[in-house]
Protein backbone atom coordinates (compact mmCIF):
# COMPACT_ATOMS: atom_id res chain seq x y z
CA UNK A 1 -10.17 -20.21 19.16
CA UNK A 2 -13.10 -22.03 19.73
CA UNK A 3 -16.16 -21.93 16.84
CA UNK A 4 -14.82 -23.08 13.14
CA UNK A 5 -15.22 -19.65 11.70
CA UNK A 6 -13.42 -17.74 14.61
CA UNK A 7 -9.46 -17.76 13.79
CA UNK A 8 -6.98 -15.98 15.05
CA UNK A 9 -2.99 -15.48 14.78
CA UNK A 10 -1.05 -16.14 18.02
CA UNK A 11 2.02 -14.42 18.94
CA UNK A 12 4.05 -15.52 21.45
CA UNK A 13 5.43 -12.33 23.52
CA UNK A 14 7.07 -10.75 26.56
CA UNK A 15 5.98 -7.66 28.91
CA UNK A 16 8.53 -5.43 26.38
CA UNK A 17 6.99 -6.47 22.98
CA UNK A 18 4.46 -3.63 22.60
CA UNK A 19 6.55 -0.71 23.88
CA UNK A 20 9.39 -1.69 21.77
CA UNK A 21 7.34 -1.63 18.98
CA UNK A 22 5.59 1.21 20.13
CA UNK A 23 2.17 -0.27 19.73
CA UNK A 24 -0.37 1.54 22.25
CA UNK A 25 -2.48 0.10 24.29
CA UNK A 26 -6.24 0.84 23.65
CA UNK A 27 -8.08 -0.83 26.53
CA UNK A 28 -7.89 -2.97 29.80
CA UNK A 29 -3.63 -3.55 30.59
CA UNK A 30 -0.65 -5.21 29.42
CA UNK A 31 0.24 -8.72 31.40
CA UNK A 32 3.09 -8.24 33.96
CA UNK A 33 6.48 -9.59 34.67
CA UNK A 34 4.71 -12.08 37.48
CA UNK A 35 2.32 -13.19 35.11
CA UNK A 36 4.59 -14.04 32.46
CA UNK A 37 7.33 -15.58 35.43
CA UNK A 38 3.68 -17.96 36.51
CA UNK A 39 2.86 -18.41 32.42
CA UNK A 40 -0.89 -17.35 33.68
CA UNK A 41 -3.27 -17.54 30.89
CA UNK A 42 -3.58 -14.04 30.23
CA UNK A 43 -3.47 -12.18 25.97
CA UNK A 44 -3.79 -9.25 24.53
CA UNK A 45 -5.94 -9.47 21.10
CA UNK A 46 -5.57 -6.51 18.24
CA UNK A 47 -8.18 -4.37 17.45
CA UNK A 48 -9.33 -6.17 14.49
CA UNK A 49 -9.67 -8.88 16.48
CA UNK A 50 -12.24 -7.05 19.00
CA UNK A 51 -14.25 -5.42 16.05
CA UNK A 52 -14.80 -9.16 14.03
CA UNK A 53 -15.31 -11.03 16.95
CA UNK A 54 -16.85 -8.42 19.73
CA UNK A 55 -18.70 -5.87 17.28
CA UNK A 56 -20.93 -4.86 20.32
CA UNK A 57 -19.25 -5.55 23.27
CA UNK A 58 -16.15 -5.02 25.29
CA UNK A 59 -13.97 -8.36 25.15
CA UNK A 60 -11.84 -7.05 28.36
CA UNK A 61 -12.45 -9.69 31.01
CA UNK A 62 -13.78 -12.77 28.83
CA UNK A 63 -12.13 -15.95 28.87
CA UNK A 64 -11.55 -17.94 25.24
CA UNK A 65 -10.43 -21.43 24.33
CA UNK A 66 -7.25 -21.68 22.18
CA UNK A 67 -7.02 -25.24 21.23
CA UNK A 68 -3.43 -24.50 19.26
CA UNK A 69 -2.12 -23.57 22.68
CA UNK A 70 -2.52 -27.24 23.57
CA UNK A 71 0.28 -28.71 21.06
CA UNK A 72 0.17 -33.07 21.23
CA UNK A 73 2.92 -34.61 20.08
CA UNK A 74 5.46 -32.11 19.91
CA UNK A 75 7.76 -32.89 22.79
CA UNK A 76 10.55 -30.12 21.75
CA UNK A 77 7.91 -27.51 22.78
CA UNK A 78 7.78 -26.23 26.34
CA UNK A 79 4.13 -26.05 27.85
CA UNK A 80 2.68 -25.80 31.31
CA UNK A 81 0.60 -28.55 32.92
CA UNK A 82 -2.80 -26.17 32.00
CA UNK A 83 -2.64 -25.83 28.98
CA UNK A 84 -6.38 -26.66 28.33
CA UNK A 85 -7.33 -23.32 30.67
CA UNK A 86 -8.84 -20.54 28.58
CA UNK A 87 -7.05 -16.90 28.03
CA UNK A 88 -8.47 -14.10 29.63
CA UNK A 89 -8.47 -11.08 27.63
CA UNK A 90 -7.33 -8.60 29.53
CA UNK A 91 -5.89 -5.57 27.02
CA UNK A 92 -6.60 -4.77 23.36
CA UNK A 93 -3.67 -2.87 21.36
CA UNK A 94 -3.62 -1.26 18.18
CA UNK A 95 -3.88 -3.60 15.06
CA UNK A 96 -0.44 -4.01 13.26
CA UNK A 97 0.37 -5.85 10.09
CA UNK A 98 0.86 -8.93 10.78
CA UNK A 99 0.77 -10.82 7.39
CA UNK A 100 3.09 -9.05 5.36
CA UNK A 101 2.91 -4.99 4.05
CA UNK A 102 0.58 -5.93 1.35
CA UNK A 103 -1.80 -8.23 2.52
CA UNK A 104 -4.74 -6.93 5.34
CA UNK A 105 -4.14 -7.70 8.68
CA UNK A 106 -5.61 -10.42 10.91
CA UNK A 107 -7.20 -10.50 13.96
CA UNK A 108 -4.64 -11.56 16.42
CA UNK A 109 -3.72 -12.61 19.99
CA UNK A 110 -0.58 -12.06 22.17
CA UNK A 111 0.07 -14.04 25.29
CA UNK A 112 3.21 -14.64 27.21
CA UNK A 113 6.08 -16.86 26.07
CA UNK A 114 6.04 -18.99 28.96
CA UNK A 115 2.80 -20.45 27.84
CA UNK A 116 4.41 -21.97 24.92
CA UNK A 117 7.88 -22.32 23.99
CA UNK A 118 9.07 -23.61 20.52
CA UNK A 119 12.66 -24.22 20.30
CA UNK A 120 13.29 -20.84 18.69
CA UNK A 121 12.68 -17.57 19.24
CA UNK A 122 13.68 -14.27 18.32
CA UNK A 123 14.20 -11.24 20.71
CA UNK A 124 13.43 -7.25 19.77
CA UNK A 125 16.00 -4.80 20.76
CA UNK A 126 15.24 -0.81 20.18
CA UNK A 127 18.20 1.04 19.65
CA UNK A 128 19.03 4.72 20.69
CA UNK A 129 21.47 4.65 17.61
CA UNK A 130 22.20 2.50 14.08
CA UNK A 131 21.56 -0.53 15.38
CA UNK A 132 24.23 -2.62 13.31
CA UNK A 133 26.53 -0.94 15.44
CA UNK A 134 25.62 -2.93 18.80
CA UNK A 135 25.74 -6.38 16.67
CA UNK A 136 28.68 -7.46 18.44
CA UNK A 137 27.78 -6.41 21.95
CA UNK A 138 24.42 -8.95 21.06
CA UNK A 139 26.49 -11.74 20.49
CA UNK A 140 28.52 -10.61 23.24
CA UNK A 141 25.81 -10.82 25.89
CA UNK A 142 24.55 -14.02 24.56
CA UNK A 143 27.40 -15.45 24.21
CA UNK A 144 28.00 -14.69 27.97
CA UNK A 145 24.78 -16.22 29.12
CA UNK A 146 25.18 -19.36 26.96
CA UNK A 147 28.22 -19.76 24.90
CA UNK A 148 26.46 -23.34 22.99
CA UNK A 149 23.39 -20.83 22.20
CA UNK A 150 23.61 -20.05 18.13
CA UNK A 151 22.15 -16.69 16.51
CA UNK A 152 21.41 -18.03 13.36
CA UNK A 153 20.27 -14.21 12.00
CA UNK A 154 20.54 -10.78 13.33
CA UNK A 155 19.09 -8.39 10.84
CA UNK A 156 17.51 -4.54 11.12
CA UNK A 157 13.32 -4.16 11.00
CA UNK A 158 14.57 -1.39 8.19
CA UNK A 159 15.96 -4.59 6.34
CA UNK A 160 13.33 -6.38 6.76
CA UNK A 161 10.84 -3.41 5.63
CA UNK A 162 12.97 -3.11 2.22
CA UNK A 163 12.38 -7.03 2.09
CA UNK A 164 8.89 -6.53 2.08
CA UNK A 165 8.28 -3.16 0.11
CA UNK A 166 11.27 -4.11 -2.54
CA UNK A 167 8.70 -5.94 -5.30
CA UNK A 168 5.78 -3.39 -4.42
CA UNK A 169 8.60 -0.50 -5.02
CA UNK A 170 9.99 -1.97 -7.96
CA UNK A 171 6.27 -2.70 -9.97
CA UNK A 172 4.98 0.67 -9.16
CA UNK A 173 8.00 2.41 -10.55
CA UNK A 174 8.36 -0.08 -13.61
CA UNK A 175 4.47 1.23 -13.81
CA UNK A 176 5.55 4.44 -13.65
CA UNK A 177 7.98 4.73 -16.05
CA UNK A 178 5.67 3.36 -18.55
CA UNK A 179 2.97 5.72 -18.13
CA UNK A 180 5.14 8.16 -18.17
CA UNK A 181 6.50 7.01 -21.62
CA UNK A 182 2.54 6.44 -23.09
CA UNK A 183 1.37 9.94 -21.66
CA UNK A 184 4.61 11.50 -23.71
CA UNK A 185 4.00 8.97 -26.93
CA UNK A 186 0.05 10.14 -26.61
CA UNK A 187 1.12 14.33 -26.04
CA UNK A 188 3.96 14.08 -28.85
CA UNK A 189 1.19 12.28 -31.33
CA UNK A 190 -1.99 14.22 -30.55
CA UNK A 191 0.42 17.74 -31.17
CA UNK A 192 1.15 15.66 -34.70
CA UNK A 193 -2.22 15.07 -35.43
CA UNK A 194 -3.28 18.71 -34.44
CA UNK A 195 -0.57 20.26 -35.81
CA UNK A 196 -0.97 18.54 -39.34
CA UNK A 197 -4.43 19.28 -39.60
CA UNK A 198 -4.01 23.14 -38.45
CA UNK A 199 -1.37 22.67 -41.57
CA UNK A 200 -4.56 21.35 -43.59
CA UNK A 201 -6.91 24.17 -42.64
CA UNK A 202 -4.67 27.12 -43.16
CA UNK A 203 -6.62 28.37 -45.78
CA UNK A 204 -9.17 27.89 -44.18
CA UNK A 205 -8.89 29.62 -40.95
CA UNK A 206 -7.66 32.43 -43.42
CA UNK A 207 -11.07 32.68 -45.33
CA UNK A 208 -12.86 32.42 -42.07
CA UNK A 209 -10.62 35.59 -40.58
CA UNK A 210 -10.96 37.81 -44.20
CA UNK A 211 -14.62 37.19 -43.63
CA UNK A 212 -14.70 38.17 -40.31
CA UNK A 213 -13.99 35.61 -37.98
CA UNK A 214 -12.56 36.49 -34.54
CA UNK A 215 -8.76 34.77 -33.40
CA UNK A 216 -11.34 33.14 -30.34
CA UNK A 217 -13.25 31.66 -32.93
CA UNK A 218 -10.35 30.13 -34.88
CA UNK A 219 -8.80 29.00 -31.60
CA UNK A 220 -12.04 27.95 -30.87
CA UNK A 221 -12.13 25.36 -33.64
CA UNK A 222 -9.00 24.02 -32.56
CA UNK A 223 -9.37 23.63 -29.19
CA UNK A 224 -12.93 21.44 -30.18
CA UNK A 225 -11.13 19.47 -32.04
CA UNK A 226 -8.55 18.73 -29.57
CA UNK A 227 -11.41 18.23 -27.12
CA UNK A 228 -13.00 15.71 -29.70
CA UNK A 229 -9.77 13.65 -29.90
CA UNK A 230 -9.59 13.67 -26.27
CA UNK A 231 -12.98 12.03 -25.91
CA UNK A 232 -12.66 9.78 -28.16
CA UNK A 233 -9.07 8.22 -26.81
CA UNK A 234 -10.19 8.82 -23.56
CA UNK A 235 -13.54 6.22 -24.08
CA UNK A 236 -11.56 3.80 -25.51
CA UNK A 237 -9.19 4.12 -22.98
CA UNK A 238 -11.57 3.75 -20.46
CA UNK A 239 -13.13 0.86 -21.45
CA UNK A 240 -9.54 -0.98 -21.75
CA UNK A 241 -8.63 -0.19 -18.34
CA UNK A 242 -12.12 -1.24 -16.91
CA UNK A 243 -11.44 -4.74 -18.76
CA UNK A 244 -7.57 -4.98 -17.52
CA UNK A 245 -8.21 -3.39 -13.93
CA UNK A 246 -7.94 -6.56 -12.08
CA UNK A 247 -4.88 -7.60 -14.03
CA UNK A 248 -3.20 -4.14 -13.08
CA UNK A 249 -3.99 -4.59 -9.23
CA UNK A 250 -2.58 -7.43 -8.70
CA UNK A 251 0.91 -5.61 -9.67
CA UNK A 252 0.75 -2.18 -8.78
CA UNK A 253 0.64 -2.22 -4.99
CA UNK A 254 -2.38 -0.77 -3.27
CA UNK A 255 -4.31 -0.13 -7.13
CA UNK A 256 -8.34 -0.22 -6.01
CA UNK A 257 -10.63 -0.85 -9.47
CA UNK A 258 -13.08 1.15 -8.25
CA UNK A 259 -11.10 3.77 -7.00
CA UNK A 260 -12.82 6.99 -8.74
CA UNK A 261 -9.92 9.18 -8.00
CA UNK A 262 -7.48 7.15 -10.11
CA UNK A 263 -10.00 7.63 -13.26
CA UNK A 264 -10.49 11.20 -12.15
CA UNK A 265 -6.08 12.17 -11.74
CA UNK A 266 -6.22 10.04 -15.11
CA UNK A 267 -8.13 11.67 -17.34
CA UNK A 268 -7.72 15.48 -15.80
CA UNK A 269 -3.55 14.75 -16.49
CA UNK A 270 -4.18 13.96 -19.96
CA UNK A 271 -6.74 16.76 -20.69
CA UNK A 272 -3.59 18.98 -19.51
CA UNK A 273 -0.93 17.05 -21.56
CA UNK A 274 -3.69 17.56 -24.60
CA UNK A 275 -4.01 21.07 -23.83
CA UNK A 276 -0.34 21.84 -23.74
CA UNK A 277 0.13 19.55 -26.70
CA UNK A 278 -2.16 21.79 -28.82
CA UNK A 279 -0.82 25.22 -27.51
CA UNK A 280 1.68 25.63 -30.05
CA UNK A 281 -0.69 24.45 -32.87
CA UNK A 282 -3.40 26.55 -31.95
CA UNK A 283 -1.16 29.91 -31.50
CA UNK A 284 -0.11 28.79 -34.45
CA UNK A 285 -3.71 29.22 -36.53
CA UNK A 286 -5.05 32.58 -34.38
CA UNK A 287 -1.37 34.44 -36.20
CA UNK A 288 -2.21 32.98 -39.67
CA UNK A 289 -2.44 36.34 -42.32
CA UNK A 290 -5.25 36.10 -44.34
CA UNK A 291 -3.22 36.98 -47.40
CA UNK A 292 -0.82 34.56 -46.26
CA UNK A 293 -3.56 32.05 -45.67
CA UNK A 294 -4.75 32.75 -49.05
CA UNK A 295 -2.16 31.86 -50.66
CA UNK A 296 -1.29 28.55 -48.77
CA UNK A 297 -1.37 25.77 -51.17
């Protein structure tokens, strides 16, 4: 595009390419079979493209440079004598991914084929069925139509999905399994550390109840001192994962710092594993005897 801050991805597409992906259209029309058959200099830009570059204003109908559409030296690509025209705008679909599952998409632009042609190319076909199952009647039909034409790959966009989500997939449950190991390492200790010190205050709790003390008082007691351990791990946990939040995102897929919510689930998930960690404990001092208490060394 013209202007050194306005860039844009260019796709290279037929009439088909948006209802076989079933991308809809937004605005304005999709380019026709003549116009692709006469390579007019007609695209289609994304929404993302429209909202960066046309905040305001409808882009149907305006007319932009594309100076990559004017390859030099590159002999092996097919281009028509006008290649210095501008592209009219004339439709805007919905923004796709375009740069991988991970990564934002970009603004983009779509115009026919025929306006460019690199040596390769590769062709969408929508099934009605599993799709590997028509892989011979592909090679078939090209075969037919030139037998010297190669298909160097024929692979499903499910394939190519697991390509892309296999790494994301794999971190987030390696991530998973790992918290799930530290949450039941921090539940199994903090029910040792509660447990042992109900064990320590037996007596106690017994003098308390012989002097009058209710069972919600004694589970009181323990329950603030499960709180109080909570707190504390829960600060110094915090303060880890503010310092390490950056290193985490770039391997758990879709991780945002400043996400509240993740703090939030967090810290609410180990309250409960604390809580259920302590149940036993606590039940534990409200049933103590005081003449058993008593005479607990």
């Amino acid at each position: 595009m013209s202007g050194a801050n306005q860039k844009c991805r260019i796709g290279l597409i037929s009439e088909d390419y948006f209802s076989a992906l079933r991308v809809p259209l937004l605005r304005g029309r999709m380019f026709s079979q003549s116009e692709m058959v006469r390579s007019r200099r007609v695209g289609m830009i994304n929404e993302e493209m429209a909202r960066n570059y046309w905040p305001n204003a409808d882009p149907v109908g305006v007319k932009i440079h594309i100076p990559d559409l004017n390859l030099t030296g590159a002999p092996e690509v097919l281009k028509p004598a006008d290649a210095n025209e501008p592209v009219e705008i004339v439709g805007i679909v919905q923004t796709v991914r375009n740069h991988g599952m991970t990564d934002p998409p970009d603004p983009a632009i779509y115009v026919p084929w025929t306006v460019l042609s690199p040596p390769g190319a590769a062709f969408l076909i929508r099934t009605s069925g599993n799709p590997e199952k028509f892989v011979h009647a592909f090679r078939e039909q090209v075969r037919a139509i030139d037998p010297d034409q190669p298909l160097t790959q024929i692979v499903t966009l499910d394939k190519v999905m697991q390509t892309q989500t296999a790494y994301p997939r794999f971190s987030t449950t390696l991530f998973s399994i790992f918290a799930g190991v530290a949450l039941l390492l921090a539940a199994s200790g903090l029910y040792s550390v509660v447990s042992f010190v109900v064990a320590r205050r037996t007596r106690e709790f017994g003098i308390r109840i012989a002097l009058g003390a209710r069972t919600t008082d004694v589970l009181r007691l323990v329950a603030g001192m499960t709180v109080w351990l909570m707190l504390v791990g829960i600060a110094i946990g915090l303060a880890c994962s503010v310092a390490l939040n950056r290193v985490i995102a770039n391997y758990v897929t879709g991780w945002d710092p400043k996400d509240p919510f993740a703090y939030v689930a967090v810290i609410a998930t180990l309250f409960a594993a604390a809580l259920l960690a302590s149940l036993l404990p606590a039940r534990r001092a409200i049933s103590i005897e005081p003449t058993t208490a008593l005479r607990h060394d």
